[in-house]
Protein backbone atom coordinates (compact mmCIF):
# COMPACT_ATOMS: atom_id res chain seq x y z
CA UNK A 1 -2.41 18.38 -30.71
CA UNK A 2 -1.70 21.67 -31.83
CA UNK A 3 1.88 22.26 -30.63
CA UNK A 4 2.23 25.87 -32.06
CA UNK A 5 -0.94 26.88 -31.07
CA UNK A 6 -0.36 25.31 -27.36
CA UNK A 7 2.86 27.38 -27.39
CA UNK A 8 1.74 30.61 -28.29
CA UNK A 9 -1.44 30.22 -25.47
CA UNK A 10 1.21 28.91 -22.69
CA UNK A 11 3.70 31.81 -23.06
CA UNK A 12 1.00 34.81 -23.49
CA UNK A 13 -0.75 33.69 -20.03
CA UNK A 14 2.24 33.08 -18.48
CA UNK A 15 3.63 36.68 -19.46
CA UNK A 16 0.49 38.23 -18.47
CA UNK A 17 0.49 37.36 -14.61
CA UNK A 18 1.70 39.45 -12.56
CA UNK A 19 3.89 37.99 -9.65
CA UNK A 20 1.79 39.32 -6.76
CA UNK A 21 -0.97 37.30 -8.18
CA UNK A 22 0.56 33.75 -7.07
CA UNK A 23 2.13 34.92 -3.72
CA UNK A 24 5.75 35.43 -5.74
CA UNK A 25 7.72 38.83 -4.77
CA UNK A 26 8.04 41.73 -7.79
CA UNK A 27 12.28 42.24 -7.11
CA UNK A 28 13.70 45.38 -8.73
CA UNK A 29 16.15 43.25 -10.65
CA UNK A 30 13.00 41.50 -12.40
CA UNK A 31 13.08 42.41 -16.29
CA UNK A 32 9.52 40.67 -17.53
CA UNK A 33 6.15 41.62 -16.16
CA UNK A 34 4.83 38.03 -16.48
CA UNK A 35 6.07 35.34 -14.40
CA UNK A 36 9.38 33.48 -15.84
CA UNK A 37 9.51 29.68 -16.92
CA UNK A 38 11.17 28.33 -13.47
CA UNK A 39 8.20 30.09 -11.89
CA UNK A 40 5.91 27.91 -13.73
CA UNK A 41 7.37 24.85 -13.34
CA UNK A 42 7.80 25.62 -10.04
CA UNK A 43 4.08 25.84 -9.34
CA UNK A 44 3.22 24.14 -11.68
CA UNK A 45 5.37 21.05 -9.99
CA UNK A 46 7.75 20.01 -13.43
CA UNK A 47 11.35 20.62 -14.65
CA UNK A 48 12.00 23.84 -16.08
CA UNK A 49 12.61 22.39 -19.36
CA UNK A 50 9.49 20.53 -20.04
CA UNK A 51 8.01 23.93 -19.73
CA UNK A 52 10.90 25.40 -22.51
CA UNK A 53 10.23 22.57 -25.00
CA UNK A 54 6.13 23.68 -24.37
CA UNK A 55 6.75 27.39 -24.89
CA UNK A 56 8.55 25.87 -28.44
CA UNK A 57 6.44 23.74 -29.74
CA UNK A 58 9.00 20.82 -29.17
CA UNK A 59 7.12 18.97 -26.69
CA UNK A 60 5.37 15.24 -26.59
CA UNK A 61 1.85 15.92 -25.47
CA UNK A 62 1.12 16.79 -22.25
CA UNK A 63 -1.06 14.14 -19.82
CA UNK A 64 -4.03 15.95 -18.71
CA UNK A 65 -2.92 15.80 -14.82
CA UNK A 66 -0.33 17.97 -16.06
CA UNK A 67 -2.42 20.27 -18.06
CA UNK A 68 -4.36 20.61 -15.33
CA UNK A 69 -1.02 21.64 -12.96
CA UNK A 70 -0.30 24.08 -15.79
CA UNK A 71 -4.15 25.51 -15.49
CA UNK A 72 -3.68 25.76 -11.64
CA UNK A 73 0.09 27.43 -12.19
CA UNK A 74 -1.24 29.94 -14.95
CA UNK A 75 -4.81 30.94 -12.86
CA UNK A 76 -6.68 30.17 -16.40
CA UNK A 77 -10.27 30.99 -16.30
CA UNK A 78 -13.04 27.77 -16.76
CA UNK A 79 -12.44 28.41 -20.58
CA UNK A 80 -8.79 29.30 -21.06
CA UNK A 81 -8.30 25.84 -19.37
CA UNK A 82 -10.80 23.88 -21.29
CA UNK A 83 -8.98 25.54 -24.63
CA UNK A 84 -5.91 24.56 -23.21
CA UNK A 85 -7.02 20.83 -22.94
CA UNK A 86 -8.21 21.34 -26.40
CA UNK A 87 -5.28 22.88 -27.91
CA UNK A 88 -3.18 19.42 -26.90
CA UNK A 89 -5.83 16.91 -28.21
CA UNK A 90 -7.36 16.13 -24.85
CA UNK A 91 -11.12 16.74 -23.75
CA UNK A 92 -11.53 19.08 -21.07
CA UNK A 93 -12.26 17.98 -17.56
CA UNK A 94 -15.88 17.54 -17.01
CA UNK A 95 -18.05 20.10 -14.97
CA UNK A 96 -18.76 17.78 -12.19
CA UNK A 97 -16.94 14.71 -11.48
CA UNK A 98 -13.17 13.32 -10.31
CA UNK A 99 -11.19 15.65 -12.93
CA UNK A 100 -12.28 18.91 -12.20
CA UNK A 101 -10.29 21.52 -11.60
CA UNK A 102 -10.50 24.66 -8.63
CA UNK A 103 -12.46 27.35 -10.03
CA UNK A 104 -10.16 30.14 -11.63
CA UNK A 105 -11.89 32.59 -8.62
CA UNK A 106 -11.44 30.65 -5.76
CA UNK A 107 -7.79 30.03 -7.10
CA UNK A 108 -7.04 33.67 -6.36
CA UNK A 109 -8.98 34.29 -3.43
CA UNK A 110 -6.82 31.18 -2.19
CA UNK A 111 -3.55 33.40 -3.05
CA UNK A 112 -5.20 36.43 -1.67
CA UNK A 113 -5.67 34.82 1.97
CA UNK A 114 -1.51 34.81 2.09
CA UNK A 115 -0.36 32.98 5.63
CA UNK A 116 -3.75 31.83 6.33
CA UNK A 117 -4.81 28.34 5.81
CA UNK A 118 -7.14 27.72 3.40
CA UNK A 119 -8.35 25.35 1.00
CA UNK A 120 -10.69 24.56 -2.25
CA UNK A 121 -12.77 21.17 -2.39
CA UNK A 122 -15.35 19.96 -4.40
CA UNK A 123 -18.85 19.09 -2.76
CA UNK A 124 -17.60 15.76 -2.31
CA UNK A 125 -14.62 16.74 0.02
CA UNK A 126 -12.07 16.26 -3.02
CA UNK A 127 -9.56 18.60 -1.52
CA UNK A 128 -8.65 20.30 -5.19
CA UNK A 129 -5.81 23.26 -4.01
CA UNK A 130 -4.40 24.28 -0.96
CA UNK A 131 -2.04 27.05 0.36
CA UNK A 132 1.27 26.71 1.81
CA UNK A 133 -0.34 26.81 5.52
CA UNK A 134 -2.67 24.67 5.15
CA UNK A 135 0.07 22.38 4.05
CA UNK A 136 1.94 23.11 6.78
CA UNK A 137 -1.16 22.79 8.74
CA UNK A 138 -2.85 19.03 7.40
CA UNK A 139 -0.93 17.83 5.06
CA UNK A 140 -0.90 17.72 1.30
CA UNK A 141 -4.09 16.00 0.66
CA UNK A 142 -4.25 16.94 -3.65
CA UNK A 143 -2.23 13.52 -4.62
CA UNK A 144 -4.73 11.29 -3.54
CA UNK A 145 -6.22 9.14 -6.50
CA UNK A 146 -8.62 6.34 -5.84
CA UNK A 147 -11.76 6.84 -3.48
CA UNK A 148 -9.02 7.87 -0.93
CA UNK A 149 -9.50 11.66 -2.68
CA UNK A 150 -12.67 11.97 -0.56
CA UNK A 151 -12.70 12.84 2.90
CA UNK A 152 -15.14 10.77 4.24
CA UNK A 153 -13.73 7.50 2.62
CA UNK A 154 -10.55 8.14 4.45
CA UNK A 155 -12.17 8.93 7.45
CA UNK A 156 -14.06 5.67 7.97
CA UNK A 157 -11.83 3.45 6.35
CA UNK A 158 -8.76 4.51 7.42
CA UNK A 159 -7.53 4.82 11.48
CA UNK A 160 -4.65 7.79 10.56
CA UNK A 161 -7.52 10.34 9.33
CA UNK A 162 -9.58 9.49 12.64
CA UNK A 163 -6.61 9.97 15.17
CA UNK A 164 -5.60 13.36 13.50
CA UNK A 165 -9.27 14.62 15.40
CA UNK A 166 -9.70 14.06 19.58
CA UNK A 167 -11.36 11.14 20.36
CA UNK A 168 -14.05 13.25 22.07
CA UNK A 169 -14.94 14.86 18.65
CA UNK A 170 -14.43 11.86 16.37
CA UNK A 171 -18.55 11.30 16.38
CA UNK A 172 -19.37 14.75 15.54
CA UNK A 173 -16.94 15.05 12.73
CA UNK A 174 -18.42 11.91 11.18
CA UNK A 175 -22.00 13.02 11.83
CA UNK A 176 -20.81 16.26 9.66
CA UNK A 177 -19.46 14.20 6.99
CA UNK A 178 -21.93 11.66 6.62
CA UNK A 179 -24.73 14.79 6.51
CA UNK A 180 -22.54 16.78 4.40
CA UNK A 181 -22.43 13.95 1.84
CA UNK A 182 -26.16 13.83 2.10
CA UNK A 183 -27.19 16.88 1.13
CA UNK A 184 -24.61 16.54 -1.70
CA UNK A 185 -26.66 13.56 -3.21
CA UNK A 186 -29.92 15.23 -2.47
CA UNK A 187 -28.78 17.51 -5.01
CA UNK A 188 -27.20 15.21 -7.57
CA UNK A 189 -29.89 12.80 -7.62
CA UNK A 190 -29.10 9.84 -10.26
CA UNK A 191 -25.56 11.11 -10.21
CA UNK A 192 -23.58 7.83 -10.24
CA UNK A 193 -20.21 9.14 -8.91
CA UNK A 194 -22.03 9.99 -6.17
CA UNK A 195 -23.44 7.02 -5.73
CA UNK A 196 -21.16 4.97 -6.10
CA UNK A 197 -19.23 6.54 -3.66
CA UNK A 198 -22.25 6.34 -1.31
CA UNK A 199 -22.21 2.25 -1.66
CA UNK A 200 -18.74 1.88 -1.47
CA UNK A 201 -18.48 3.94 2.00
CA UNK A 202 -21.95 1.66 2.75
CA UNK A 203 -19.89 -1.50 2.32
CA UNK A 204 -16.46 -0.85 3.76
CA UNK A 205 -17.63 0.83 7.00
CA UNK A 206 -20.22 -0.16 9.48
CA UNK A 207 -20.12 3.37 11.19
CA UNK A 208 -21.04 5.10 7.95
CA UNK A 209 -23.80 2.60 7.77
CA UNK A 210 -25.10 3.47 11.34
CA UNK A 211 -24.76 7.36 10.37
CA UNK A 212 -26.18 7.02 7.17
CA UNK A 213 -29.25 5.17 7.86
CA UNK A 214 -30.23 8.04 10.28
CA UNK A 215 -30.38 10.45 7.35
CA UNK A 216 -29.42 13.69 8.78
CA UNK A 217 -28.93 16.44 6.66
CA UNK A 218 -26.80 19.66 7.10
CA UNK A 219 -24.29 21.39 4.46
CA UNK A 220 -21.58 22.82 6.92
CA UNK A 221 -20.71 26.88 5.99
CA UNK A 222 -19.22 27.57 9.90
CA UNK A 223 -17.22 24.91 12.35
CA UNK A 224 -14.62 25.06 15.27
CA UNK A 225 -12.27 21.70 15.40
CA UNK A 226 -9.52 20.59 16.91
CA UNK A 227 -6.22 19.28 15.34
CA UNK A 228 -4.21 17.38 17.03
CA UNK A 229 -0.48 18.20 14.99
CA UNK A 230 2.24 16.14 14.72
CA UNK A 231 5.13 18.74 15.33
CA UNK A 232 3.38 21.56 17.14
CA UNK A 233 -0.07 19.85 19.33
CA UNK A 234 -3.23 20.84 20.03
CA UNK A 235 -4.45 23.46 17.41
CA UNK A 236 -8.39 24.73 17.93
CA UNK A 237 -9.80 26.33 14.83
CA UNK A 238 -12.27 28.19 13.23
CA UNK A 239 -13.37 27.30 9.86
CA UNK A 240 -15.60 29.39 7.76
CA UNK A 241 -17.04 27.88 3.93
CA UNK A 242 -17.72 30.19 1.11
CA UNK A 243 -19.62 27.80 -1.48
CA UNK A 244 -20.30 28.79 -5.09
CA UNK A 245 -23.73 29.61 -6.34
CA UNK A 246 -23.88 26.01 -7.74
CA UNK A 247 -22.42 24.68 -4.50
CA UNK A 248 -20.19 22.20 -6.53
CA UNK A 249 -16.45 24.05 -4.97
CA UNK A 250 -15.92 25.54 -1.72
CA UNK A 251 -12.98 27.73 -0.32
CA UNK A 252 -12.77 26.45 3.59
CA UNK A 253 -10.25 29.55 5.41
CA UNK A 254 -9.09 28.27 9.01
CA UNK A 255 -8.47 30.42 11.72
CA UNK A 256 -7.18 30.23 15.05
CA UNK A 257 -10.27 30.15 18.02
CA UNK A 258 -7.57 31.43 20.65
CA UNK A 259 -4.26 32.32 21.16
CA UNK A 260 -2.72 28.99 21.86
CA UNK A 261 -3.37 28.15 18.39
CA UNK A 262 -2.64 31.24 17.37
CA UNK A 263 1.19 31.25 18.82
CA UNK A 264 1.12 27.07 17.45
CA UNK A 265 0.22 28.27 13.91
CA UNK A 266 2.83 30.68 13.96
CA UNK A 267 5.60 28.61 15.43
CA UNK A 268 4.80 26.14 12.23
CA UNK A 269 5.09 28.28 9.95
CA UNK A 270 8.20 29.05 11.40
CA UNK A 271 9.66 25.28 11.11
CA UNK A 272 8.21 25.18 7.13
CA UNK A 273 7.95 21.58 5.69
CA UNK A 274 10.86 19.89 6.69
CA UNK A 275 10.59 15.92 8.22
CA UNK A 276 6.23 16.95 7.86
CA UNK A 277 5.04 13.54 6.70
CA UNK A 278 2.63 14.10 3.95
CA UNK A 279 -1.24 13.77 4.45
CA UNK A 280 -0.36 13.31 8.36
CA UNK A 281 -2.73 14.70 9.83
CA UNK A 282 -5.41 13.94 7.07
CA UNK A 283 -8.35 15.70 9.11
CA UNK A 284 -11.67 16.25 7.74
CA UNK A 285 -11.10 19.24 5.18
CA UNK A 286 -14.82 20.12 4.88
């Protein structure tokens, strides 16, 4: 670990983002250009003075789940974050795989989109980075570690993801899914996180099986579905995919179809986080 080194990178990124750039307001009263340390450990999810004891070379070294919070926090490029893994002895995430991180770009198109829901997941519906609304809006689905971190394992193993969705649509979204995650493995032939996944969903749900065996294929850029919300009801919604050239991340931006959702979407943003169970609504997020 190279502690000085670490230091010096962590405080010249983090003094060379401008507030705007992660949704935070520019006061008058502000007296640094760059973001201060409570900011970061604010988005970054620690205490401010883990992030002091970083900035001063003082600190034990980081775990890379927090690296990777700090990558996130700071908007580092694909190679400022794999030399910040580097600079505190870890290897960076791979390419493809369960440790990646959301793409530096889609990162900032996310905090361009502002009260909009929208959010990044890897081609095999990790769900990497969301905004505030779409936390508001499904849940926080980023802690998940396990197989439960992909959609479609929660969605036919688990009865909670399923009853988020109207029972009249629960076949189509699991058609989606199951074609989605087809075309994914078309592309990563031999790829064994892939399948692996592909077995495990194969053993733990007959459904899947059915769906699977029928080998439909269709990567899904353009959708309408219906959320059934805990606190505010029946939410219909557009969702439009922008997939990288490698189609490894996508940034999925929900809309309201009418303007009962509209006025719903609103009215949550409105009553913020508080008593929203985490994950509750867990609804396909590809």
């Amino acid at each position: 670990m190279q502690r000085d080194q670490l230091a010096d990178f962590l405080r010249r990124r983090r003094e060379a983002i401008r507030p705007a750039e992660v949704g935070i307001a520019d006061g008058p009263r502000r007296r640094t250009t760059g973001l201060r340390r409570e900011e970061v450990a604010m988005l970054a999810g620690m205490s401010v003075d883990y992030v002091v004891r970083l900035e001063q070379g003082r600190s034990s070294q980081p775990s890379p789940q927090l690296l990777g919070a700090l990558a996130r926090a700071l908007r580092l490029s694909d190679d400022e974050r794999d030399h910040l893994f580097h600079l505190a002895g870890h290897r960076p995430p791979p390419s493809d795989g369960v440790a990646r991180l959301a793409r530096a770009g889609l990162m900032r198109m996310l905090d361009l989109l502002g009260d909009t829901p929208a959010l990044v997941t890897s081609d095999l519906g990790e769900v990497l980075a969301q905004n505030r609304t779409a936390v508001l809006l499904t849940g926080d689905h980023t802690g998940f570690s396990g197989d439960r971190r992909y959609v479609a394992y929660r969605w036919f193993t688990e009865a909670a993801a399923r009853a988020a969705a109207p029972p009249e649509e629960r076949e189509r979204h699991a058609r989606q899914l199951v074609a989605d995650l087809r075309a994914t493995a078309g592309r990563r032939p031999g790829d064994p996180t892939v399948a692996g996944l592909i077995d495990r969903l194969r053993a733990a749900s007959a459904d899947f099986r059915r769906l699977w065996a029928e080998h439909e294929v269709a990567v899904r850029r353009a959708d309408r579905k219906t959320l059934l919300h805990p606190r505010v009801g029946r939410l219909v919604m557009d969702c439009e995919t922008l997939v990288t050239p490698d189609q490894r991340q996508q940034l999925l931006v929900l809309t309201p179809a009418d303007a009962e959702a509209r006025e719903r979407l609103d009215l949550l943003r409105v009553l913020g986080v508080e008593e929203f169970p985490t994950g509750a609504t867990d609804t396909p997020a590809r």
